[in-house]
Protein backbone atom coordinates (compact mmCIF):
# COMPACT_ATOMS: atom_id res chain seq x y z
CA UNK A 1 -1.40 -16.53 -9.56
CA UNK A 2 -2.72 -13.65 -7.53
CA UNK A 3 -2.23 -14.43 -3.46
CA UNK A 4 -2.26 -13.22 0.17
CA UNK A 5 -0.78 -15.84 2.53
CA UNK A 6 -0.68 -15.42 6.13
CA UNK A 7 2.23 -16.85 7.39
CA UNK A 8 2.50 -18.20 11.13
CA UNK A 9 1.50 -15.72 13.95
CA UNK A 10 3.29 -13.10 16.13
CA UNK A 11 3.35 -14.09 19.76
CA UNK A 12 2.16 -10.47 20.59
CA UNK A 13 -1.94 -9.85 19.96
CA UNK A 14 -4.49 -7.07 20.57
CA UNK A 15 -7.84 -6.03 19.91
CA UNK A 16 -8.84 -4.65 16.10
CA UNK A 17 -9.93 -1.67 16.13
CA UNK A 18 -14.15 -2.35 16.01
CA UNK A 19 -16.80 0.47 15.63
CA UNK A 20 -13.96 2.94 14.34
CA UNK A 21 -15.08 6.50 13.53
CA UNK A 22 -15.87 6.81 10.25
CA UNK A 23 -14.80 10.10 9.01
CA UNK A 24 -14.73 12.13 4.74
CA UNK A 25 -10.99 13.22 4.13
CA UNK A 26 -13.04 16.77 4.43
CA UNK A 27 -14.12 16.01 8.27
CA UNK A 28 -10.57 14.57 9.22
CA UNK A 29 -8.97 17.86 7.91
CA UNK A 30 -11.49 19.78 10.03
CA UNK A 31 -10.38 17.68 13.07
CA UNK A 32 -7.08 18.18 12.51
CA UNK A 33 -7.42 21.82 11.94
CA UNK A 34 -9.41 22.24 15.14
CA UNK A 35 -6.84 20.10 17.23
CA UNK A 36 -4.12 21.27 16.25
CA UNK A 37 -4.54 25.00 16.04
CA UNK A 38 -2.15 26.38 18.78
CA UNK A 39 -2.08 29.97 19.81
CA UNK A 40 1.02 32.06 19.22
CA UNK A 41 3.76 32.00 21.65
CA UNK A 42 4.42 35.27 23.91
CA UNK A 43 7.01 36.30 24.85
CA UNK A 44 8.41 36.02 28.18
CA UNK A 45 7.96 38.32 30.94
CA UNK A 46 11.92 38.76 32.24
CA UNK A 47 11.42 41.80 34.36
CA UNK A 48 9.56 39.57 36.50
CA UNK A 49 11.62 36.86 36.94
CA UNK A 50 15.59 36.98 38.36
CA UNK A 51 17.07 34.09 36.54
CA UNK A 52 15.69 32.53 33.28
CA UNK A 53 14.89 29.74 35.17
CA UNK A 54 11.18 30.02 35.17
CA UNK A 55 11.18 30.52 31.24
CA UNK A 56 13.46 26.89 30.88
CA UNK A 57 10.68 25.47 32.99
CA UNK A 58 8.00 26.98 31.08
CA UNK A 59 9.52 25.70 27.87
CA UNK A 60 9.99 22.27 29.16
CA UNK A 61 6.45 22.40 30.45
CA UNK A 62 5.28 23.05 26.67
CA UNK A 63 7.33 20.33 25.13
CA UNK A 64 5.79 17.24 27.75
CA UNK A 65 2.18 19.55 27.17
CA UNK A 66 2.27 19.11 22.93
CA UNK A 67 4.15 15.48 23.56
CA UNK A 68 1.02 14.31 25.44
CA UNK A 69 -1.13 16.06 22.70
CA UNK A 70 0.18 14.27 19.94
CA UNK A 71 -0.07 11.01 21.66
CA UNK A 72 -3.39 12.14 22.43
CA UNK A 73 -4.48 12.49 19.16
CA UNK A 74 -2.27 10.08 17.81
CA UNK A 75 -4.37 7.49 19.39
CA UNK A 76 -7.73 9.39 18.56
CA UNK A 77 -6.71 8.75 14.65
CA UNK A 78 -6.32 5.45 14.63
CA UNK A 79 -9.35 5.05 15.81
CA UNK A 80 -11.04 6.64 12.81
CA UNK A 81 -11.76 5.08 9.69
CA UNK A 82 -11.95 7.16 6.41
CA UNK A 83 -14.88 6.83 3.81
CA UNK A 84 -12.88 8.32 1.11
CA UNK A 85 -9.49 7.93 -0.35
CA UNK A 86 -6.49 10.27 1.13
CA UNK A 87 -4.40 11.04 -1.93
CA UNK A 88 -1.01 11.97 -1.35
CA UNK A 89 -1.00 15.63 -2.81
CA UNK A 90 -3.77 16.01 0.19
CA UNK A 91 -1.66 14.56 2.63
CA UNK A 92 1.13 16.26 1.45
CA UNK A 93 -0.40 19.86 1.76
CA UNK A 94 -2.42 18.55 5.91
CA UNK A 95 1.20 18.08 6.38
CA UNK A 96 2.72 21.42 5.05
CA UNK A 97 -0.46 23.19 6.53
CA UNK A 98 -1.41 21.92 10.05
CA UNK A 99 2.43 20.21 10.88
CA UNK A 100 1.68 17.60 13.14
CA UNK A 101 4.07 15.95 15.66
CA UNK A 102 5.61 12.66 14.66
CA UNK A 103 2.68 10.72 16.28
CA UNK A 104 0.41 11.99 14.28
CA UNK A 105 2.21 12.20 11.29
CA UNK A 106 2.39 8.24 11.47
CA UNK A 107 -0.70 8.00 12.10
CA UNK A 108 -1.87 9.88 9.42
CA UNK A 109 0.53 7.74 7.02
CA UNK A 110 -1.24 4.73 8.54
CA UNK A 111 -5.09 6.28 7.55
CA UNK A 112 -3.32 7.18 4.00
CA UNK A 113 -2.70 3.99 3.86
CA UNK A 114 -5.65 2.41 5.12
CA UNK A 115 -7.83 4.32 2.45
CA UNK A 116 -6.07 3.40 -0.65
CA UNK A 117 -8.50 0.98 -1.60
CA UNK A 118 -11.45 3.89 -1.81
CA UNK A 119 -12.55 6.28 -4.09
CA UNK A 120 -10.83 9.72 -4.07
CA UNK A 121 -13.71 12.48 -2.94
CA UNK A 122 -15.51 13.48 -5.66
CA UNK A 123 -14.20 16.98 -5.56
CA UNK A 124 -10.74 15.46 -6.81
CA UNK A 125 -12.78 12.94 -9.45
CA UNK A 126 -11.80 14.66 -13.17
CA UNK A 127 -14.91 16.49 -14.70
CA UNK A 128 -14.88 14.39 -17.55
CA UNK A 129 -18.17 12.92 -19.61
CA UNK A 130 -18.90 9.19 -18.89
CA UNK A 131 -17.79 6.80 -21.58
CA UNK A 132 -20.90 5.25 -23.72
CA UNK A 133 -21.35 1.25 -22.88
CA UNK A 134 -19.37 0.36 -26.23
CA UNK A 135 -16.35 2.12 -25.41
CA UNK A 136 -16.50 0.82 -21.88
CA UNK A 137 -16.61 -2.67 -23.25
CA UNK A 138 -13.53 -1.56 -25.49
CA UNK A 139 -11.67 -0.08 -23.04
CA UNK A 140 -11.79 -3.54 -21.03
CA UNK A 141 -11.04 -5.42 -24.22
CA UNK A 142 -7.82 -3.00 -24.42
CA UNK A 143 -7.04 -3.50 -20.74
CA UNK A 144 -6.85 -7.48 -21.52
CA UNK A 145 -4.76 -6.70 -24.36
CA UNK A 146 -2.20 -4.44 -22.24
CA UNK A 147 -2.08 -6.77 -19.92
CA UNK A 148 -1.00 -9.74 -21.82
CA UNK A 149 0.93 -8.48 -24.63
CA UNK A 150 2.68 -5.62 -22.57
CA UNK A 151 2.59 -5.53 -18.70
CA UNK A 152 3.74 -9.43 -18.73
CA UNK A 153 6.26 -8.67 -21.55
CA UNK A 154 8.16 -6.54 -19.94
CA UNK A 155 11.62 -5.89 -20.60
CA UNK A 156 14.04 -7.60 -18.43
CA UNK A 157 15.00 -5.72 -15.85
CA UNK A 158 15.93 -5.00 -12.27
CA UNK A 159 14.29 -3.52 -9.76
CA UNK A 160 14.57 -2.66 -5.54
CA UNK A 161 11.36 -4.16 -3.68
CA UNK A 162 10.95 -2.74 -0.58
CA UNK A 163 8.31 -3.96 1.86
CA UNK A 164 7.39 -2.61 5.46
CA UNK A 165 5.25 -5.12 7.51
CA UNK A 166 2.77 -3.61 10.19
CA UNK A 167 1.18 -5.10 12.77
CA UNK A 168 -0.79 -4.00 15.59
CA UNK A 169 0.71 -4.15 19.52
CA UNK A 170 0.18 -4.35 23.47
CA UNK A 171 -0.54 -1.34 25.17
CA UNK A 172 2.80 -0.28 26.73
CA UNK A 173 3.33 2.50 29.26
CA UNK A 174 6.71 4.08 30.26
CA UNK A 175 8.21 7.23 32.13
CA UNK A 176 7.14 9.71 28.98
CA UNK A 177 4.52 7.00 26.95
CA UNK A 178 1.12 6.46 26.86
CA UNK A 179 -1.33 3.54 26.43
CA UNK A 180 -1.31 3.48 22.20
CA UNK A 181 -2.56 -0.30 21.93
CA UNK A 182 -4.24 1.05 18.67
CA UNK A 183 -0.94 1.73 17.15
CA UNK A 184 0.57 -0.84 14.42
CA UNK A 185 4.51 -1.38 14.53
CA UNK A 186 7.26 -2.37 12.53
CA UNK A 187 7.08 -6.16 12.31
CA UNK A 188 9.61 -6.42 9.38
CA UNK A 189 11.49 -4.81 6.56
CA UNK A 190 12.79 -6.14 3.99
CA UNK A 191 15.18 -4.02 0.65
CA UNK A 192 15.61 -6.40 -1.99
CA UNK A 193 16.77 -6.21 -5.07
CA UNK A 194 14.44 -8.29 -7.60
CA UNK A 195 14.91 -9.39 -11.74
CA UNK A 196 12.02 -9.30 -13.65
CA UNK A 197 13.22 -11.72 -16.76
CA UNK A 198 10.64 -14.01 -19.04
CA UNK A 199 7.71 -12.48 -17.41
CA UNK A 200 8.80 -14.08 -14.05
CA UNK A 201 9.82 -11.53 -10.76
CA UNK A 202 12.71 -13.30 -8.83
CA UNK A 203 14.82 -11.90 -5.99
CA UNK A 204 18.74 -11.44 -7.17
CA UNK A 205 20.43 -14.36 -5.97
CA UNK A 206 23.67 -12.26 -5.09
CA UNK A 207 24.76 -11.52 -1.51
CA UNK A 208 25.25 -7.70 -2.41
CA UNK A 209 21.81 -6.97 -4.28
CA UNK A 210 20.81 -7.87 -0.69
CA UNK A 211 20.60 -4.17 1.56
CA UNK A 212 19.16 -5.54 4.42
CA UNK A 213 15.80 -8.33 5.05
CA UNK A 214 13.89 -9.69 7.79
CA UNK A 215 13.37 -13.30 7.45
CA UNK A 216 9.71 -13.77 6.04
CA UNK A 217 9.01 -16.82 8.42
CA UNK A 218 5.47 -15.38 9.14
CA UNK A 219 3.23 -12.83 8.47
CA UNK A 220 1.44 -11.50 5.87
CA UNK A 221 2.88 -11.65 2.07
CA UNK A 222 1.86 -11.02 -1.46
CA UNK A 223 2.44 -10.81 -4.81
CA UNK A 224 1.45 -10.04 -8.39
CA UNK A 225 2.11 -6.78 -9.24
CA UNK A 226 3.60 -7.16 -12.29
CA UNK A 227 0.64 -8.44 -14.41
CA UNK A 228 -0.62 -11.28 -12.62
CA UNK A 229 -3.25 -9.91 -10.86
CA UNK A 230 -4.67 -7.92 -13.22
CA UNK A 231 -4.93 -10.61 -15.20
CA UNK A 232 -6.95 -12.68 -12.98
CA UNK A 233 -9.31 -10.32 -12.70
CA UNK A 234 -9.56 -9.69 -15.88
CA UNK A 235 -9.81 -12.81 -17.12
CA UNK A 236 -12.34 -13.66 -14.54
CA UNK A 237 -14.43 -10.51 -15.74
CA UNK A 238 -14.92 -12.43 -19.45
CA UNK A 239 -17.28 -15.01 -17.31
CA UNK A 240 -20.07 -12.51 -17.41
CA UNK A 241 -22.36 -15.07 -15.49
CA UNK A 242 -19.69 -14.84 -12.47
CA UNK A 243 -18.17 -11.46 -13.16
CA UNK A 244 -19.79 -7.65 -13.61
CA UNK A 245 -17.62 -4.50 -14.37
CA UNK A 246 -19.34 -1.03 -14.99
CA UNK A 247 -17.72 2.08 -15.16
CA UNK A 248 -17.61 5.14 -12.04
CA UNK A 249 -16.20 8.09 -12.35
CA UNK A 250 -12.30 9.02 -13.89
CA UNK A 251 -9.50 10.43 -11.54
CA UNK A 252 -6.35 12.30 -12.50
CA UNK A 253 -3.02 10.37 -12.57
CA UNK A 254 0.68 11.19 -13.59
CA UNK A 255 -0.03 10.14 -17.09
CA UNK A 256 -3.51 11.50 -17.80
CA UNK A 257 -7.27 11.13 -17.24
CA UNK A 258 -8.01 7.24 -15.93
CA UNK A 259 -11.27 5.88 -16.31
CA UNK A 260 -12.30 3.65 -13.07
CA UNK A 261 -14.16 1.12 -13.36
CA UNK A 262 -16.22 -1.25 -10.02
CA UNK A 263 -16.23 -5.24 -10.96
CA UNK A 264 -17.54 -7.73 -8.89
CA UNK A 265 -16.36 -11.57 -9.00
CA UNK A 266 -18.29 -14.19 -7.58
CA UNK A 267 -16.65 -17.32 -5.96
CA UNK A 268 -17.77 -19.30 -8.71
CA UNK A 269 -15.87 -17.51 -11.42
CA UNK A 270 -12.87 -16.79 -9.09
CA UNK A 271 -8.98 -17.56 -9.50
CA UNK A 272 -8.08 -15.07 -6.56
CA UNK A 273 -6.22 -17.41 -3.63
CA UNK A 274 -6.04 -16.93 -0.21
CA UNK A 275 -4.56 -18.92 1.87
CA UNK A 276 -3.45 -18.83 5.53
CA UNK A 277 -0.92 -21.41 7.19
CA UNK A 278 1.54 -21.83 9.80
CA UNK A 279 4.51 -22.94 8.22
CA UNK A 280 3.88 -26.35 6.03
CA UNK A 281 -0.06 -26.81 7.95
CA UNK A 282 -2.65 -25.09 5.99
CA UNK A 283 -5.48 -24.08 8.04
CA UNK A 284 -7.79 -21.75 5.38
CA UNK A 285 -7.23 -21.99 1.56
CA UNK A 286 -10.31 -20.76 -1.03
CA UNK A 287 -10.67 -19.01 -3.81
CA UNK A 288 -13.21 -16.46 -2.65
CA UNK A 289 -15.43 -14.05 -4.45
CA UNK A 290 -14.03 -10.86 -4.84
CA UNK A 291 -14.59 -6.70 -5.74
CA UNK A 292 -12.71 -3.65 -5.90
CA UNK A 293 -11.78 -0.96 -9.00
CA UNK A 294 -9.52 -1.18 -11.99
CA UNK A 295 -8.34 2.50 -13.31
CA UNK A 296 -7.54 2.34 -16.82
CA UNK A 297 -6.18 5.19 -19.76
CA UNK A 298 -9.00 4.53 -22.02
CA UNK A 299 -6.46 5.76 -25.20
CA UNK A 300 -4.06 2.51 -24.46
CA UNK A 301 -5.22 0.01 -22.02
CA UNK A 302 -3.16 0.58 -19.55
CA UNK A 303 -3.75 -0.58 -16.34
CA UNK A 304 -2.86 2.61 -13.38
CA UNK A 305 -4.56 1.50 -10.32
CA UNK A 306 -6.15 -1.87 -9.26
CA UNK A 307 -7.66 -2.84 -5.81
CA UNK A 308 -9.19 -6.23 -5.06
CA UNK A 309 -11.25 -6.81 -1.16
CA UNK A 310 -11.81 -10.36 -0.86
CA UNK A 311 -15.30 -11.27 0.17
CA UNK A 312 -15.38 -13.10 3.62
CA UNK A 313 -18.15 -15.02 6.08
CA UNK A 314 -18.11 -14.99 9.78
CA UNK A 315 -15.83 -17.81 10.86
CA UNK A 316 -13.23 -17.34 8.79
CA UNK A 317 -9.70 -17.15 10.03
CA UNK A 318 -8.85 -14.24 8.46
CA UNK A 319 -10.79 -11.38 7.12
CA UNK A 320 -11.15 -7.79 5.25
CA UNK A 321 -8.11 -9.26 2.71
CA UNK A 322 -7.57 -6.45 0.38
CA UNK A 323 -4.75 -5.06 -1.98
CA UNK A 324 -4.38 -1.85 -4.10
CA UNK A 325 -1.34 -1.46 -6.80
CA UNK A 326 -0.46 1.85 -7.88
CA UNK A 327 1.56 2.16 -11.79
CA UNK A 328 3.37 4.83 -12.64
CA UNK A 329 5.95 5.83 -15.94
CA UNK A 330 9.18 4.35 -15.56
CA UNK A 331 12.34 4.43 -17.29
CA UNK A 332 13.87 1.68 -18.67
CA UNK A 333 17.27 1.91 -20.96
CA UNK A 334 16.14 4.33 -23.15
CA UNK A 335 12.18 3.81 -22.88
CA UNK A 336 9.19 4.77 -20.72
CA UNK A 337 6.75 1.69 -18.87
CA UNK A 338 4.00 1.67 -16.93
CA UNK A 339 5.30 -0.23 -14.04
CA UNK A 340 4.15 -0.80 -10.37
CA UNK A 341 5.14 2.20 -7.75
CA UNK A 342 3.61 1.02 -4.47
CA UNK A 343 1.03 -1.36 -3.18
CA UNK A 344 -0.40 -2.04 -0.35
CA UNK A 345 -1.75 -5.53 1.23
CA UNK A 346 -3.83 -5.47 4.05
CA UNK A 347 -5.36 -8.39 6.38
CA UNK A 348 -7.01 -9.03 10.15
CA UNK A 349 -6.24 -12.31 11.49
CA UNK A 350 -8.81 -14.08 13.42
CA UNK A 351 -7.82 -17.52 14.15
CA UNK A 352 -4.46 -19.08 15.00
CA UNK A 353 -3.03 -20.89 12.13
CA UNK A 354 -0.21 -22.49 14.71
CA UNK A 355 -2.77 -25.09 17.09
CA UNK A 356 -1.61 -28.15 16.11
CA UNK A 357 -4.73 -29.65 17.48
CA UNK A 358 -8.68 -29.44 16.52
CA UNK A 359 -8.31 -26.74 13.64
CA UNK A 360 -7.65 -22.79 14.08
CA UNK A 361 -8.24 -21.18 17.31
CA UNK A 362 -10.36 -18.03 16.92
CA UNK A 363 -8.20 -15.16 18.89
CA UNK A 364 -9.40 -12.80 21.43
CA UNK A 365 -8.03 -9.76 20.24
CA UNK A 366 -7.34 -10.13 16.71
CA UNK A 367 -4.28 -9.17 14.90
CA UNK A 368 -4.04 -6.20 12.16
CA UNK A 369 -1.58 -6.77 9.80
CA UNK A 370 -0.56 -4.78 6.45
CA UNK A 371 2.21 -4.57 4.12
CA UNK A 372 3.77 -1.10 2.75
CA UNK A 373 5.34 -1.88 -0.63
CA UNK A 374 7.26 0.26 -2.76
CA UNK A 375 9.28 -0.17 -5.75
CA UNK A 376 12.34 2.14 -7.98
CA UNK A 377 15.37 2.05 -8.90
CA UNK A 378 14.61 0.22 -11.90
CA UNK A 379 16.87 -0.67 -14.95
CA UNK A 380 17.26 -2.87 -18.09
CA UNK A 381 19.05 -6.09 -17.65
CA UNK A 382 21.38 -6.80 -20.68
CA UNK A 383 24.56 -6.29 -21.63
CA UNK A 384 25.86 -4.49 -24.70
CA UNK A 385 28.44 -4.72 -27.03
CA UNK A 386 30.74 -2.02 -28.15
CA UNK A 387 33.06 -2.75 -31.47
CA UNK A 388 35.68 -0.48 -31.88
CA UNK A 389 38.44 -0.05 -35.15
CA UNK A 390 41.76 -1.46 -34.54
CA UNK A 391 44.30 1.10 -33.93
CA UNK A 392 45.79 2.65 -36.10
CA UNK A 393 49.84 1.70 -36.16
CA UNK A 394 51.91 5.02 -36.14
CA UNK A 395 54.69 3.47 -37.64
CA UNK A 396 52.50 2.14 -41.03
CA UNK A 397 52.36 4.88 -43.60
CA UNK A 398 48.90 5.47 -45.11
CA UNK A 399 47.05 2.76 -47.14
């Protein structure tokens, strides 16, 4: 079964960022162009100096000037909220065009991030006709089908998980740093090695599949990548009295045109948990209503992309619970899957789990946490068998 557990509490809290900019990927590239368009260097004056002296300081002058700048707009960015999805061939090229300064580089990873439960902008949607309602209804059937009889049948196999946890921190302030409380840090990381056998993910029980982990004793976690929650939502989607899917636009992927399609699941039709506790105390468990998109290769059923937002009501402990899984082709032995790439798991936290005493405390400033998770290195598990003729005896004539 699908889930999002929060997990305990950092010790560490600050304010989420409320009544962030909302910006199209168009606009933020526009920022970014204006911001960090820089004039071309000249070249030093020397007859009017004796020494080089002046033109170190100068130098050294720049460096603290464009540090300051990309801390600047560092913490201008993560103030902003995109409408639209930031693909990562755009990102790629804002990176190869405008080369931002490693503050703004994470930054921008952070918004990429951040956005991949959106639409694309419709300049980067594929100009394809819209399907007719039967073969949307067929293309859902074939979804269910892919699902069930070939995402959860999977070969066995192994594959390296690895996860970055996020979190938001205190402003801090130091001889060359400035006040970034908007910035998320590294709260964890974890590079495991995991066996996908009987339809069932499990982390290799060997010391050396283990690189290198951060004990998981709170924070946010997730699952269900391979299979399982597309197939809640999917199966949810047959109630038609709880659920509603309709199709929106199609988007270009690695293995073709996907169609993408918006559901909605009400909380009466809903097997999508959430659940937030402090070690063995619960404090929120439900099975809430739920929306988000489902991209699927119309030809096959399979799924490519699949995000799910949790619906949530004022009061609850934790909020704006989302995920988005991203499939890709993948070798295995000597064939090609569709197999998860990346996902991403996103959560604010709004209450401490950890009071032992009359129920969740709502927090001041609450806490932004996601995970960055990506998966490769994949290959079959098995073992084969290679039977070889005896050897011949040198000494033995023929026959």
């Amino acid at each position: 079964m699908r889930r999002l557990i929060a997990i305990g509490l950092l010790g560490v809290m600050i304010t989420a960022v409320c009544g962030a900019e909302q910006l199209s990927v168009a606009q933020l590239e526009q920022r970014l162009d204006a911001s960090l368009k820089k004039p071309a260097p000249s070249a030093p004056d020397h007859a009017k100096t004796d020494t080089f002296k002046d033109v170190d300081i100068d130098v050294g002058n720049d460096l603290l000037r464009d540090f300051a700048e990309d801390n600047d707009l560092a913490r201008q960015l993560y103030l902003m909220e995109l409408t639209e999805r930031l693909t990562p061939k755009t990102f790629a090229r804002i990176l190869a065009k405008d080369r931002p300064g490693p503050e703004v580089a994470r930054a921008l990873a952070f918004l990429e991030d951040r956005s991949a439960f959106l639409d694309p902008p419709q300049g980067e949607w594929a100009a394809l006709p819209a399907p007719d309602a039967e073969s949307q209804k067929h293309a859902l059937e074939l979804a269910r089908g892919y699902v069930f009889q070939t995402l959860l049948r999977l070969p066995n196999f192994f594959a390296t998980r690895t996860t970055e946890r996020l979190e938001t921190e205190p402003p801090t302030r130091g001889v060359l740093a400035f006040p970034n409380q908007e910035a998320p840090h590294l709260a964890g990381k974890s590079v495991l090695e995991i066996t996908f056998r009987d339809g069932k993910e499990f982390e290799a029980p060997t010391e050396a599949a283990l690189v290198s982990k951060t004990p998981a004793a709170e924070g946010l976690a997730s699952e269900g990548e391979f299979g399982t929650e597309a197939a809640i939502v999917l199966v949810d989607l047959e109630d038609q009295a709880n659920g509603t899917a309709a199709f929106h636009h199609w988007e270009t992927t690695a293995t073709g045109p996907a169609a993408v399609y918006r559901y909605a699941v009400a909380a009466g039709g809903s097997h999508y948990e959430v659940r937030y506790a402090c070690k063995a105390r619960t404090a929120f468990h439900e099975f809430p209503g739920y929306h988000g998109s489902i991209a699927i290769n119309q030809a096959t059923g399979a799924i490519l992309r699949i995000t799910v937002a949790a619906d949530w009501k004022p009061g609850n402990p934790v909020s704006h619970v989302t995920s988005a899984i991203e499939y890709g082709p993948v070798k295995i032995g000597d064939r090609v899957y569709i197999c998860p790439v990346q996902s991403i798991a996103f959560m604010i936290v709004e209450a401490n789990a950890c009071r032992r005493l009359g129920g969740a405390q709502r927090l001041a400033d609450p806490v932004i946490t996601m995970n960055r998770t990506t998966f490769n290195n994949y290959h079959r598990l098995g073992s084969t068998v290679r039977i070889l003729p005896p050897e011949k005896d040198e000494k033995q004539g023929p026959g």
